[in-house]
N, C-alpha and C. Protein backbone atom coordinates (compact mmCIF):
# COMPACT_ATOMS: atom_id res chain seq x y z
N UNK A 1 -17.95 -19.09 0.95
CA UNK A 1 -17.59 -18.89 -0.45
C UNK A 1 -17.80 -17.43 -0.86
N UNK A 2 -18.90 -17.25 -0.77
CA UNK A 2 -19.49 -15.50 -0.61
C UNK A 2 -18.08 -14.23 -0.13
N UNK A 3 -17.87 -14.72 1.01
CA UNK A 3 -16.69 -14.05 1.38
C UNK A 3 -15.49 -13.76 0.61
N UNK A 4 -15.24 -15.09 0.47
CA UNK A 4 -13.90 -15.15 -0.82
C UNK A 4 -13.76 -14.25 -2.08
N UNK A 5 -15.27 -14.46 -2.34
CA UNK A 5 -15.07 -13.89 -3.36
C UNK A 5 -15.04 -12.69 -3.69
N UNK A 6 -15.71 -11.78 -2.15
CA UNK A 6 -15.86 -10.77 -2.31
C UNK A 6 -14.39 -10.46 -1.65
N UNK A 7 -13.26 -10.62 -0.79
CA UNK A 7 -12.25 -10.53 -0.78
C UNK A 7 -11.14 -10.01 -1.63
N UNK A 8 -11.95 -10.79 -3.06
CA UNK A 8 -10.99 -10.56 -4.26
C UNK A 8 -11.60 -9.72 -4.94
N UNK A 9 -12.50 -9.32 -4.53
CA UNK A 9 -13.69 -8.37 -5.72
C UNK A 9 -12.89 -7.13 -5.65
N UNK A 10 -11.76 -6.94 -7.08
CA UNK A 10 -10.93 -5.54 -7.34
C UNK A 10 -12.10 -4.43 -7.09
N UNK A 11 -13.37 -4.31 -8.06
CA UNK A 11 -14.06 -3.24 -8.19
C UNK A 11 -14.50 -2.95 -6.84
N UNK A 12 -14.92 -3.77 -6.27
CA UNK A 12 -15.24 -3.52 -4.66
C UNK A 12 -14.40 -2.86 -3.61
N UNK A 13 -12.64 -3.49 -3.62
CA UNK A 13 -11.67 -2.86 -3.25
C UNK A 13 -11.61 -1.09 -3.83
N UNK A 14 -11.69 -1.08 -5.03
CA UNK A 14 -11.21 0.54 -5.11
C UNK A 14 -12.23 1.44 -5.34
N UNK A 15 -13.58 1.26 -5.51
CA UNK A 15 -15.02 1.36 -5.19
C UNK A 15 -14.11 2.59 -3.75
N UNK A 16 -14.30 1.64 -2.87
CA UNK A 16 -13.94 1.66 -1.56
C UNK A 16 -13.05 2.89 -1.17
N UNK A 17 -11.67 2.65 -2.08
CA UNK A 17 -10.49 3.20 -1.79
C UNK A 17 -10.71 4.53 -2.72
N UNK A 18 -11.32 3.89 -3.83
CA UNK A 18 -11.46 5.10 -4.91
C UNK A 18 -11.82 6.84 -3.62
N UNK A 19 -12.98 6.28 -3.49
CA UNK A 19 -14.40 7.15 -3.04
C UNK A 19 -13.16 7.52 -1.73
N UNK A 20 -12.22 7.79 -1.12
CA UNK A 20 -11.64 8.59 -0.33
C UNK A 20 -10.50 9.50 -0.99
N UNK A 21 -10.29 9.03 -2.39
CA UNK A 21 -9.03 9.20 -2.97
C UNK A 21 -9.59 10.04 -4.50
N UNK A 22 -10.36 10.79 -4.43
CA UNK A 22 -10.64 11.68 -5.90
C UNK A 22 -9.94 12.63 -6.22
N UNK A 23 -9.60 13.60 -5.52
CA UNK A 23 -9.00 14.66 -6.06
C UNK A 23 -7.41 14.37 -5.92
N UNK A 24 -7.23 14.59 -7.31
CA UNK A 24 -5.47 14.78 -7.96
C UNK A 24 -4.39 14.99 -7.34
N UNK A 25 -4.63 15.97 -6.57
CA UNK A 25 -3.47 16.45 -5.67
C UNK A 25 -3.28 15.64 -4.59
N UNK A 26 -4.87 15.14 -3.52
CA UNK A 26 -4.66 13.87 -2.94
C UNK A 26 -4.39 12.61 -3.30
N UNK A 27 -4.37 12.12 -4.59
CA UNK A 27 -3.89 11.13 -5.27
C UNK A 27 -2.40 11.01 -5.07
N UNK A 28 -1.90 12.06 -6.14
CA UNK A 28 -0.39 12.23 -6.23
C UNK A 28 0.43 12.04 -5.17
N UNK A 29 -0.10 12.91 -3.76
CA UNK A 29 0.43 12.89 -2.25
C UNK A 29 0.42 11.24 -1.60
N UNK A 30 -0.52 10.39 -2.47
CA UNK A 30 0.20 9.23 -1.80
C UNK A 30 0.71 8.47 -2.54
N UNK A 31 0.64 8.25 -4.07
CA UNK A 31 1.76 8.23 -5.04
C UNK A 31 3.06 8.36 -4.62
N UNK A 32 3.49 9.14 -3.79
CA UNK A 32 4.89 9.61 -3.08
C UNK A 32 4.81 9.29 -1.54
N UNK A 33 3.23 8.94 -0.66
CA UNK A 33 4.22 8.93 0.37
C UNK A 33 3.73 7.01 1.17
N UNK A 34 2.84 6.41 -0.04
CA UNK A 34 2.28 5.39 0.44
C UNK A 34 3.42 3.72 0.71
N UNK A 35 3.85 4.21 -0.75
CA UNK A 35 5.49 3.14 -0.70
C UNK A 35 6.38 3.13 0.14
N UNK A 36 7.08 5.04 0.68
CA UNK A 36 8.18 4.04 1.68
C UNK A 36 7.48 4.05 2.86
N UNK A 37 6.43 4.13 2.96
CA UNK A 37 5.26 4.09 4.39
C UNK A 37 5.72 2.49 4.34
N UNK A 38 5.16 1.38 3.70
CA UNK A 38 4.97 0.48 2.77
C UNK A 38 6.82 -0.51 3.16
N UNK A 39 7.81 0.41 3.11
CA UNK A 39 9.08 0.01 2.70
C UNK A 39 9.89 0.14 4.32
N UNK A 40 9.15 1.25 5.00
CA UNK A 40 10.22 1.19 6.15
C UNK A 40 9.49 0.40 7.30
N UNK A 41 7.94 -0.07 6.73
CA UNK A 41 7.12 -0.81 8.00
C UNK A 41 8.01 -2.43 7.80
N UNK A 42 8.42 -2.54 6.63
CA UNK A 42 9.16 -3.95 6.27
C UNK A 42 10.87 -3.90 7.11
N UNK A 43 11.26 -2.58 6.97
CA UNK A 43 12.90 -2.07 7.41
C UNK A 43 12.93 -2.70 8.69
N UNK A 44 11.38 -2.01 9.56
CA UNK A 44 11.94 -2.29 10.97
C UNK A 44 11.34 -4.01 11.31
N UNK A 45 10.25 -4.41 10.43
CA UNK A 45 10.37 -5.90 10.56
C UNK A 45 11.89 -6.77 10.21
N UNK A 46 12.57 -6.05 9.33
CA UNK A 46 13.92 -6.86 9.27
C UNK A 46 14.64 -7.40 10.05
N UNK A 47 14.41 -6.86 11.32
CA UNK A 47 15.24 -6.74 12.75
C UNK A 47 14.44 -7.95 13.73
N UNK A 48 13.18 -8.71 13.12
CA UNK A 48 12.66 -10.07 13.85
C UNK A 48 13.73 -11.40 13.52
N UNK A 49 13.18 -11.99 14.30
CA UNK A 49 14.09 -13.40 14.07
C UNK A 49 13.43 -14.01 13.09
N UNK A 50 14.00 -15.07 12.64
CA UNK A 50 13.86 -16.33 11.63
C UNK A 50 12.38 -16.84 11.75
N UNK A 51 11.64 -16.95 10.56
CA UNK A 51 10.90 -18.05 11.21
C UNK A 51 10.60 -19.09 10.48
N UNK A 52 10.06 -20.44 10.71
CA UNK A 52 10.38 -21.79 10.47
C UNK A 52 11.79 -22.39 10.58
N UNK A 53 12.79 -21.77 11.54
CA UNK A 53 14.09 -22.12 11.13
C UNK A 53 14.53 -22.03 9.67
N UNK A 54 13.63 -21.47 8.75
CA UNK A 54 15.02 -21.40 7.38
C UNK A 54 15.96 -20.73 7.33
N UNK A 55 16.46 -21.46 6.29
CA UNK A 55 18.30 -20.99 6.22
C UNK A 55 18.15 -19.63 5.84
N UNK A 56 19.16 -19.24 6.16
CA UNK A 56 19.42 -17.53 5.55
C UNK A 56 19.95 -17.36 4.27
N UNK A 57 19.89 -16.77 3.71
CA UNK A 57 20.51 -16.42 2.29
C UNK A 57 21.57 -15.09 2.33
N UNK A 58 23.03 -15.82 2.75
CA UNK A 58 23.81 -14.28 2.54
C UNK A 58 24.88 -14.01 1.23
N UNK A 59 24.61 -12.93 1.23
CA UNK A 59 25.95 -12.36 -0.21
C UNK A 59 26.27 -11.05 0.54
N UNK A 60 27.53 -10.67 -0.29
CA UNK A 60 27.87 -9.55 -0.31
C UNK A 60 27.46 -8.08 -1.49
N UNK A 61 26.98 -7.17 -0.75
CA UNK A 61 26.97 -6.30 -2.01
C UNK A 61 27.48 -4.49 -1.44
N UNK A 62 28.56 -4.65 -2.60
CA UNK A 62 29.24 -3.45 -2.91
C UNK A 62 30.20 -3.53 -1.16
N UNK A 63 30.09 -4.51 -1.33
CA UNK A 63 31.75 -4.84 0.27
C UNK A 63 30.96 -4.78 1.33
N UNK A 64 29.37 -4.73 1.74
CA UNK A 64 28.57 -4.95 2.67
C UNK A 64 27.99 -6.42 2.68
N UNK A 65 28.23 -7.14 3.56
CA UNK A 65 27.61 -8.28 4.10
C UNK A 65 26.01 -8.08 4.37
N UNK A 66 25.04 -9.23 3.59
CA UNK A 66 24.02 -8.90 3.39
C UNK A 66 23.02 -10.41 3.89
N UNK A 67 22.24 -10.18 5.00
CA UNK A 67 21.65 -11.64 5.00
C UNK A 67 20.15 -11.69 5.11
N UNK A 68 19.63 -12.60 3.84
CA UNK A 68 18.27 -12.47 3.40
C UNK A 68 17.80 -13.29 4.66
N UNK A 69 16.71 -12.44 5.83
CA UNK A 69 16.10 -13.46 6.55
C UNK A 69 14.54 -13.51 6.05
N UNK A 70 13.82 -15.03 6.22
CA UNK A 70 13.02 -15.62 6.39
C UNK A 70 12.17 -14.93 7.67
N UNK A 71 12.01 -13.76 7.93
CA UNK A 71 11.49 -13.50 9.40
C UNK A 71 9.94 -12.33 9.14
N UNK A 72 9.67 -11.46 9.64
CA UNK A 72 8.32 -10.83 9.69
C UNK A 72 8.13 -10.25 8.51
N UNK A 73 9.62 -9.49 8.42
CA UNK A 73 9.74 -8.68 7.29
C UNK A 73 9.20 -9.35 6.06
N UNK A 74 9.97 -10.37 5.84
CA UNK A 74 9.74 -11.56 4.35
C UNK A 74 8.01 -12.04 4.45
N UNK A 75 7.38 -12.57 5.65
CA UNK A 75 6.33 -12.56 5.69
C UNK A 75 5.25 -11.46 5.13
N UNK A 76 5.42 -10.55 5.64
CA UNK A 76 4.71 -8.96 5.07
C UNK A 76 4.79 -9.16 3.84
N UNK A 77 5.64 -8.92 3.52
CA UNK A 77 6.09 -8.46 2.12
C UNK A 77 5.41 -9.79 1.10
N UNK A 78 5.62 -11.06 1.77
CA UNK A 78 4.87 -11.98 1.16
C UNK A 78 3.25 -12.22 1.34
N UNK A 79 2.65 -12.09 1.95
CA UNK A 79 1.64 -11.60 2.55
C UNK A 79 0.82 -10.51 1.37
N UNK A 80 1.43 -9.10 0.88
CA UNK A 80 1.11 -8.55 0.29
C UNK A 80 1.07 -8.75 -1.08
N UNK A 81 2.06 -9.13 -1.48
CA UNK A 81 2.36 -10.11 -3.07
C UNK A 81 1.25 -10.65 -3.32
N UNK A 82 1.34 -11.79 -2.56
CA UNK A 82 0.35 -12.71 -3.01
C UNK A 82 -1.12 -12.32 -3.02
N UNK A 83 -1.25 -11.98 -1.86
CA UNK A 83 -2.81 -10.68 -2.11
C UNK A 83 -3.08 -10.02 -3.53
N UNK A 84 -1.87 -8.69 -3.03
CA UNK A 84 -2.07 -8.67 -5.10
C UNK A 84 -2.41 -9.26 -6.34
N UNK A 85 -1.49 -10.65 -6.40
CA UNK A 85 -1.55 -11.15 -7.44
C UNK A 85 -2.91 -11.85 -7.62
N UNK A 86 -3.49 -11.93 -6.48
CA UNK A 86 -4.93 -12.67 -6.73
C UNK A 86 -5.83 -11.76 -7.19
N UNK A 87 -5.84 -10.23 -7.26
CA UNK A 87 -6.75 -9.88 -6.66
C UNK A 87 -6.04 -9.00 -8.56
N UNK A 88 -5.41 -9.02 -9.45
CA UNK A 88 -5.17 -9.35 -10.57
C UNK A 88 -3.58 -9.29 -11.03
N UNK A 89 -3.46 -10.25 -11.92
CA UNK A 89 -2.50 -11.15 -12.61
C UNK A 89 -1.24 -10.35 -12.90
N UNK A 90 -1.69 -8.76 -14.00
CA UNK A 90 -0.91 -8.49 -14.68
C UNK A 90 -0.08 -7.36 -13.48
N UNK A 91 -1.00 -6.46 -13.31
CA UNK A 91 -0.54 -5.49 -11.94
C UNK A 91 -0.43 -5.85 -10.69
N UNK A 92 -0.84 -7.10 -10.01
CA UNK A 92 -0.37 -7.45 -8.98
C UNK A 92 0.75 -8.00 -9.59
N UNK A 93 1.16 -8.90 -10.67
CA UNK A 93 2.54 -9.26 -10.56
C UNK A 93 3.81 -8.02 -10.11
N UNK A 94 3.48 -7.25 -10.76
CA UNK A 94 4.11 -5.86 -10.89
C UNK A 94 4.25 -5.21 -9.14
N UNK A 95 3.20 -5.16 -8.63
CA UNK A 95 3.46 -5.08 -7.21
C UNK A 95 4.01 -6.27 -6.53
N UNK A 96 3.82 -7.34 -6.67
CA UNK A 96 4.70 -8.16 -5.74
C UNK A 96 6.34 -8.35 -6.19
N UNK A 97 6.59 -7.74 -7.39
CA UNK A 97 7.83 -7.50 -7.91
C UNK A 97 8.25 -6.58 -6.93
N UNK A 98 7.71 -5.47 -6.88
CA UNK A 98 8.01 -4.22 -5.87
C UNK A 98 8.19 -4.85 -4.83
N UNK A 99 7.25 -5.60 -4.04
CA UNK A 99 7.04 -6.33 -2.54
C UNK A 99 8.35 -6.97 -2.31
N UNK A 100 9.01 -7.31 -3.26
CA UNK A 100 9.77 -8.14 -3.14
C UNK A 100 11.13 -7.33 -3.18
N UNK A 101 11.13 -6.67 -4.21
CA UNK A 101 12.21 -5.66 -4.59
C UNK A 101 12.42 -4.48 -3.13
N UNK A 102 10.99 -4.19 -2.27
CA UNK A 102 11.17 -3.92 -0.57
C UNK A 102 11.48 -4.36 0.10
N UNK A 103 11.55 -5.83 0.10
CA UNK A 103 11.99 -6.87 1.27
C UNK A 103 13.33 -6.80 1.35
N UNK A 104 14.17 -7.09 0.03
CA UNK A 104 15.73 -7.28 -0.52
C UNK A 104 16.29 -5.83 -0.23
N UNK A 105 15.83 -4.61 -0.62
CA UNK A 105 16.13 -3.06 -0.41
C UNK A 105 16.81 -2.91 0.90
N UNK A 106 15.01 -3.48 1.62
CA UNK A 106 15.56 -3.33 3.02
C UNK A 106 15.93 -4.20 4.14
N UNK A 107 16.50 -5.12 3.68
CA UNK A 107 17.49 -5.95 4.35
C UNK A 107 18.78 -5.70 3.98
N UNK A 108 19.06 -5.30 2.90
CA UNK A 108 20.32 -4.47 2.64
C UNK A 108 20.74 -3.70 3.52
N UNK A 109 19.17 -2.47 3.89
CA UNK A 109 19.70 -1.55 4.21
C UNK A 109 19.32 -1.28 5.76
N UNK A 110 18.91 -2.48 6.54
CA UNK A 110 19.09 -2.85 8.11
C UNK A 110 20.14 -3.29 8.16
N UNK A 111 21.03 -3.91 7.54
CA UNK A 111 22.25 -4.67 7.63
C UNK A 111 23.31 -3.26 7.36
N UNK A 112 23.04 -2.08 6.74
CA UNK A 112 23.92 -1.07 6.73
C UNK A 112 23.91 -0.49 8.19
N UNK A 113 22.75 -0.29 8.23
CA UNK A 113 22.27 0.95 9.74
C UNK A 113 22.35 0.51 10.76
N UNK A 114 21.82 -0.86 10.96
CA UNK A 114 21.75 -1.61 12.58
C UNK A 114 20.65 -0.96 13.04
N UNK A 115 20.20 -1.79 14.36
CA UNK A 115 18.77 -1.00 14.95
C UNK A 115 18.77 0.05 15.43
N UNK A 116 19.96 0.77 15.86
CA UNK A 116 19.88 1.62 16.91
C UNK A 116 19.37 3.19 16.05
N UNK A 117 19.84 2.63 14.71
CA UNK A 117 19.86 4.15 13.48
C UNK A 117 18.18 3.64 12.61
N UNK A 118 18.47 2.64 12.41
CA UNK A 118 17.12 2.20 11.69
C UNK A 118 15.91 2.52 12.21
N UNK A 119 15.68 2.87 13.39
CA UNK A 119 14.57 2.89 13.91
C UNK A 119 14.16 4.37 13.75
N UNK A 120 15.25 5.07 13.90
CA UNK A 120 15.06 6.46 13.83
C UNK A 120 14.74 6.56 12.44
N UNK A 121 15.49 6.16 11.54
CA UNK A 121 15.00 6.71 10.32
C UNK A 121 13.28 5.78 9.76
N UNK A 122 13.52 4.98 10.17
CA UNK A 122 11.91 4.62 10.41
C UNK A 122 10.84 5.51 10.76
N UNK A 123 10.78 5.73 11.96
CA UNK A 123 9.93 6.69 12.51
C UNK A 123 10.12 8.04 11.91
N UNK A 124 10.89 8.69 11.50
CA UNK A 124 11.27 10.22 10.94
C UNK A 124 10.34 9.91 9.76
N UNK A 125 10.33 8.68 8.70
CA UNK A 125 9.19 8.37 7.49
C UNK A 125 8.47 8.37 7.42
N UNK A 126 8.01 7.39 8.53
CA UNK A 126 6.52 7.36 9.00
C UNK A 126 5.94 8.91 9.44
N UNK A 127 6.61 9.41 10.11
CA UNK A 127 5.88 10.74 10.42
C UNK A 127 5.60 11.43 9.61
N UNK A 128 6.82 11.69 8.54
CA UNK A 128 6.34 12.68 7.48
C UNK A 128 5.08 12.57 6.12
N UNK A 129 5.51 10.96 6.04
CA UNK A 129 4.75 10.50 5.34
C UNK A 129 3.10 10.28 5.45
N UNK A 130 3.03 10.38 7.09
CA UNK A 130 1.22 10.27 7.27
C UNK A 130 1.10 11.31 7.52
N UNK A 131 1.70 12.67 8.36
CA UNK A 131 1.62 13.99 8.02
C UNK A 131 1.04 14.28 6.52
N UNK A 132 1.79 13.94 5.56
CA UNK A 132 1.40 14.33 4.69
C UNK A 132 0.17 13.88 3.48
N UNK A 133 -0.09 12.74 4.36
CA UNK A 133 -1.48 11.61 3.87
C UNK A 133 -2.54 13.09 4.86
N UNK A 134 -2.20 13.33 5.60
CA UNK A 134 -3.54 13.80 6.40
C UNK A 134 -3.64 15.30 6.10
N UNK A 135 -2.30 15.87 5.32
CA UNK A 135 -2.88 17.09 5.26
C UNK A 135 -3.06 16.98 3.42
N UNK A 136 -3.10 15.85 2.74
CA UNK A 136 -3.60 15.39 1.50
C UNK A 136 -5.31 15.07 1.79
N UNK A 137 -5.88 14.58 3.22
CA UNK A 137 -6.76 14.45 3.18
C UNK A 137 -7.66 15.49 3.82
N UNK A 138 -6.82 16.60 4.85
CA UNK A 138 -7.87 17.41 5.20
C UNK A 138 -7.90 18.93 4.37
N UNK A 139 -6.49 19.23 3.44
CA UNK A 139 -6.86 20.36 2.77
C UNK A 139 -7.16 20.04 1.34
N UNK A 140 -7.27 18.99 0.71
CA UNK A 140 -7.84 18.47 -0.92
C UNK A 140 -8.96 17.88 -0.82
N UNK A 141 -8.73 16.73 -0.06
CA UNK A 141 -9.82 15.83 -0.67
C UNK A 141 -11.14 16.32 1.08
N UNK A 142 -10.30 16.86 1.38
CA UNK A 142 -11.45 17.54 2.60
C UNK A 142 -12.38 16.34 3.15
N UNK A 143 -11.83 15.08 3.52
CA UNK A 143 -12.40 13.80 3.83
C UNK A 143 -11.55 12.97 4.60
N UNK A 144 -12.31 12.39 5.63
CA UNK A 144 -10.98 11.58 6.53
C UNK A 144 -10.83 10.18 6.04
N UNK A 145 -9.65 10.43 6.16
CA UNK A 145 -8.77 9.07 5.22
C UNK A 145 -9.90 7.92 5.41
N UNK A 146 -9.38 6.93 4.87
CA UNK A 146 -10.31 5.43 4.34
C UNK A 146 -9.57 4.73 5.81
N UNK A 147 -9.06 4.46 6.74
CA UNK A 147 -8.08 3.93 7.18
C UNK A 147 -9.17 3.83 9.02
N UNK A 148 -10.15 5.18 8.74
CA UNK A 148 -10.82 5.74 9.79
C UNK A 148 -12.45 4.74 9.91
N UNK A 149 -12.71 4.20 8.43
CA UNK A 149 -13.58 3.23 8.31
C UNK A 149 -13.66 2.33 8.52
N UNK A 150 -12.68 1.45 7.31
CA UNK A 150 -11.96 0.31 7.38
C UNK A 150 -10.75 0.04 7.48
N UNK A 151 -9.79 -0.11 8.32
CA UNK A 151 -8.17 -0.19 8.82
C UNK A 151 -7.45 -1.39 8.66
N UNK A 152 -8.23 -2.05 8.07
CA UNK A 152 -7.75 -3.45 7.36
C UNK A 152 -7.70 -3.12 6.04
N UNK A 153 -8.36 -2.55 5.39
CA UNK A 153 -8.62 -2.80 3.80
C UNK A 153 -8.25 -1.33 3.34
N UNK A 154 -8.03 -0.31 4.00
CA UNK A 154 -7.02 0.99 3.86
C UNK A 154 -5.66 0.43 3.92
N UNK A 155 -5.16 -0.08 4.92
CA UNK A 155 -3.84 -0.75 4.81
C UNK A 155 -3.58 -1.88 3.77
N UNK A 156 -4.20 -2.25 3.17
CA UNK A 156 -3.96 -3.34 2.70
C UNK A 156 -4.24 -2.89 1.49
N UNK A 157 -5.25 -2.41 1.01
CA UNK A 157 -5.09 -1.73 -0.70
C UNK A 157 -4.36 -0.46 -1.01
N UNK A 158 -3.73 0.27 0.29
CA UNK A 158 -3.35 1.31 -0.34
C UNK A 158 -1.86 1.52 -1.27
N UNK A 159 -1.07 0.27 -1.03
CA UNK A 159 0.22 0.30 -2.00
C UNK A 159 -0.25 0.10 -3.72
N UNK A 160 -1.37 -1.00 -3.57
CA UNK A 160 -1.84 -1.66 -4.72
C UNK A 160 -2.72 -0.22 -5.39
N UNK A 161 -3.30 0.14 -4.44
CA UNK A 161 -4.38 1.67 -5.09
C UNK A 161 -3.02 2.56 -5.88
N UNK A 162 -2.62 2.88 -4.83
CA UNK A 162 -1.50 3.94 -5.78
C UNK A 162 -0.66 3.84 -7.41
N UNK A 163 -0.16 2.33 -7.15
CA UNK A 163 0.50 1.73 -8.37
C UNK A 163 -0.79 1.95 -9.60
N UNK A 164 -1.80 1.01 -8.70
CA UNK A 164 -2.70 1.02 -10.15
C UNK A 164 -2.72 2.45 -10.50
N UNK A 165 -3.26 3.15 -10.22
CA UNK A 165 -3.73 4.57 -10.73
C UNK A 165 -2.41 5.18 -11.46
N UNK A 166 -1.34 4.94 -10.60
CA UNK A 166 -0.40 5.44 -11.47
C UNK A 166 -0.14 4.34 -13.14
N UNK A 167 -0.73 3.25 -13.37
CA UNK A 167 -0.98 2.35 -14.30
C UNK A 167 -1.91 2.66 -15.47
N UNK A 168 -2.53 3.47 -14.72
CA UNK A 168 -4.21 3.61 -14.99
C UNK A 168 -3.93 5.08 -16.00
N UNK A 169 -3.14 6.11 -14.98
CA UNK A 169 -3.24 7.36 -15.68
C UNK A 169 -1.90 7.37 -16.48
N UNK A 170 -0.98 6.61 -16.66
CA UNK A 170 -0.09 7.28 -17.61
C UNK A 170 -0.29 6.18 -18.76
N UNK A 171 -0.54 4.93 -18.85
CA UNK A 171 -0.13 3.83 -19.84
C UNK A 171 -1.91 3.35 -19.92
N UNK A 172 -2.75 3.78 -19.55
CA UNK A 172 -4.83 3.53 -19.83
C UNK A 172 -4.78 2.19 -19.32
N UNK A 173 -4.31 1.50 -18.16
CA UNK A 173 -3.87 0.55 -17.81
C UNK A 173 -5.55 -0.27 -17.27
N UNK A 174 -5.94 -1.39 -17.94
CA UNK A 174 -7.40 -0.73 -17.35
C UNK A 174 -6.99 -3.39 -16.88
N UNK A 175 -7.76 -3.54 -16.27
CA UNK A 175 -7.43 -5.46 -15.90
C UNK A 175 -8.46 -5.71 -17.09
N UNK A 176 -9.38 -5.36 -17.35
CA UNK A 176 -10.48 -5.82 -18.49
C UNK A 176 -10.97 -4.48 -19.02
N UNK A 177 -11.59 -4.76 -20.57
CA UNK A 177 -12.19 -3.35 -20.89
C UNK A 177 -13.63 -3.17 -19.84
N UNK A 178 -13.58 -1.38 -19.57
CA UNK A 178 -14.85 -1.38 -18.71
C UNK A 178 -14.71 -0.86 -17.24
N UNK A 179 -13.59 -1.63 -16.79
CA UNK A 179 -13.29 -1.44 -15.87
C UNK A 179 -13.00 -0.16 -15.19
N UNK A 180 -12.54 0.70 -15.57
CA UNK A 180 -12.21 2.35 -15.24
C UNK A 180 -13.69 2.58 -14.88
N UNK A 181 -14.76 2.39 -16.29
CA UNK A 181 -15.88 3.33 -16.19
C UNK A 181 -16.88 2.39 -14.85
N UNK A 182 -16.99 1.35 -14.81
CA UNK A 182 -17.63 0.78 -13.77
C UNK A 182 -17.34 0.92 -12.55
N UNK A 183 -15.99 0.79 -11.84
CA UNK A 183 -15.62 1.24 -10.53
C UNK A 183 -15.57 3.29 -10.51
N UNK A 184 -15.46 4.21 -11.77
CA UNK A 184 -16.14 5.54 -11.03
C UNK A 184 -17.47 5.78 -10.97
N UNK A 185 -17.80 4.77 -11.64
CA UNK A 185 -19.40 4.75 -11.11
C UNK A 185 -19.59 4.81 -9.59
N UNK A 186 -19.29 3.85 -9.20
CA UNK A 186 -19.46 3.47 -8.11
C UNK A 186 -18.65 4.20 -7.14
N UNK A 187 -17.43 4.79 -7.19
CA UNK A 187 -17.19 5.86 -6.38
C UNK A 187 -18.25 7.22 -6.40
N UNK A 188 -18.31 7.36 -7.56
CA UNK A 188 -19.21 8.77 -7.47
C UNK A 188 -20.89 8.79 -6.37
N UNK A 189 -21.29 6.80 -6.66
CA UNK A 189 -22.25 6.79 -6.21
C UNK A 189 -22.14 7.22 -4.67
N UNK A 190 -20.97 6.46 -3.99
CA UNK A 190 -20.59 6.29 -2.42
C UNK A 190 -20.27 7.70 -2.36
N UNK A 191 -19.53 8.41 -3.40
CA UNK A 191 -19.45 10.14 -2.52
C UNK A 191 -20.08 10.44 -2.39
N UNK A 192 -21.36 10.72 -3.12
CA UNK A 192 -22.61 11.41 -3.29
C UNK A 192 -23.79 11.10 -1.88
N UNK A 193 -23.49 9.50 -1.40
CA UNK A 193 -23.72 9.23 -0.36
C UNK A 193 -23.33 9.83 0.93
N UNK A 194 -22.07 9.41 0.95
CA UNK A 194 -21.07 10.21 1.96
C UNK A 194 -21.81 12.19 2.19
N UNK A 195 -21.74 12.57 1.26
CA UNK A 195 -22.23 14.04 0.86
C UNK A 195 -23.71 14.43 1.73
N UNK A 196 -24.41 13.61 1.15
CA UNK A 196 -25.82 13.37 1.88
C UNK A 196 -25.98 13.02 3.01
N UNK A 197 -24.97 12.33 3.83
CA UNK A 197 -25.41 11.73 4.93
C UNK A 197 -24.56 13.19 5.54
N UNK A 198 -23.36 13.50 5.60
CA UNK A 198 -22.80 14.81 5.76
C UNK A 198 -24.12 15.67 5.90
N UNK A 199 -24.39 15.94 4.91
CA UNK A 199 -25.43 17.02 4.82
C UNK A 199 -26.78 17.08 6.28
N UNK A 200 -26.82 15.69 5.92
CA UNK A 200 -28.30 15.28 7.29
C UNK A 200 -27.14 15.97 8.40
N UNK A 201 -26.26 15.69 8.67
CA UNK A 201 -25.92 16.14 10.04
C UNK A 201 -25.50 17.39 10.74
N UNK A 202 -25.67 18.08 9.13
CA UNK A 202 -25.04 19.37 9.37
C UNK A 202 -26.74 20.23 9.74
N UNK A 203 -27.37 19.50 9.26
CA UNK A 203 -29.04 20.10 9.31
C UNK A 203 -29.78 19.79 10.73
């Protein structure tokens, strides 16, 4: 039970995520490069087979033949939704809107390219995009990514981290009052840690 709950514990999640992610400029840098990180890991799942045998869902759009599969891709993407939404109501809905609005994007747009092009432009994203997570983390925030700790819970909060903050800083987007000031508590506490234990080793 213990587990569960701490699973869902938001303040605990960005506690976490916060304390790698302080400075602005490293913020912003994954603001821009965490989504289609996020969007083309779903692109090249598009290209798995079916699973449970469900039916496919096809239409046409704009004179391209388009077929919604049931396969890794849809899993992920569902997978992440629902995470969100547990983990709160109003802004995870909002991300699994997105999750979802990635799945449909990019099945569209495997069904334009085919694998042989998709993959490339896959990988060309991915590169630039963690290129630019790592030189967000070694010339700003001068700290190695969250991903180097925990690689489950870096991957897994970092679409939801970004949205919120971008929630957070333009519209005071806060799940309960309090909330802002209680989780930088607790980042400041873990940097200050981080800092200190740094320090012992440099001595």
């Amino acid at each position: 039970m213990g587990n569960r709950i701490e699973l869902f514990n938001l303040e605990k999640h960005f506690a976490f995520y916060g304390a790698y992610h302080s400075n602005p400029t490293n913020i912003v840098i994954h603001m821009l490069f965490v989504w289609p990180i996020f969007f083309t890991a779903i692109l090249l799942l598009d290209f798995t087979p079916s699973l449970f045998n469900l039916p496919h869902i096809n239409f046409s759009l704009f004179g391209v033949h388009v077929s919604l599969i049931f396969n890794f891709g849809f899993l992920f993407a569902f997978v992440y939704a629902v995470f969100y939404m547990c983990l709160d109501v109003k802004a995870g809905t909002l991300a699994a809107l997105l999750c979802g609005v990635c799945w449909i994007v990019s099945s569209v747009l495997a069904t334009r390219l085919g694998f042989s092009l998709a993959w490339k432009v896959v990988l060309a994203v991915q590169l630039f995009c963690w290129i630019g997570q790592f030189i967000g983390h070694g010339v700003f925030e001068k700290r190695a990514p969250a991903l180097l700790d925990n690689l489950v819970q870096a991957f897994i909060m970092a679409p939801f981290f970004v949205l919120f903050e971008a929630l957070q800083t333009f519209f005071g987007y806060e799940p309960y009052p309090g909330f802002h000031a209680i989780v930088q508590a607790k980042i400041e506490t873990e940097i200050n840690e981080w800092k200190e234990k740094k320090q012992k080793l440099l001595n």
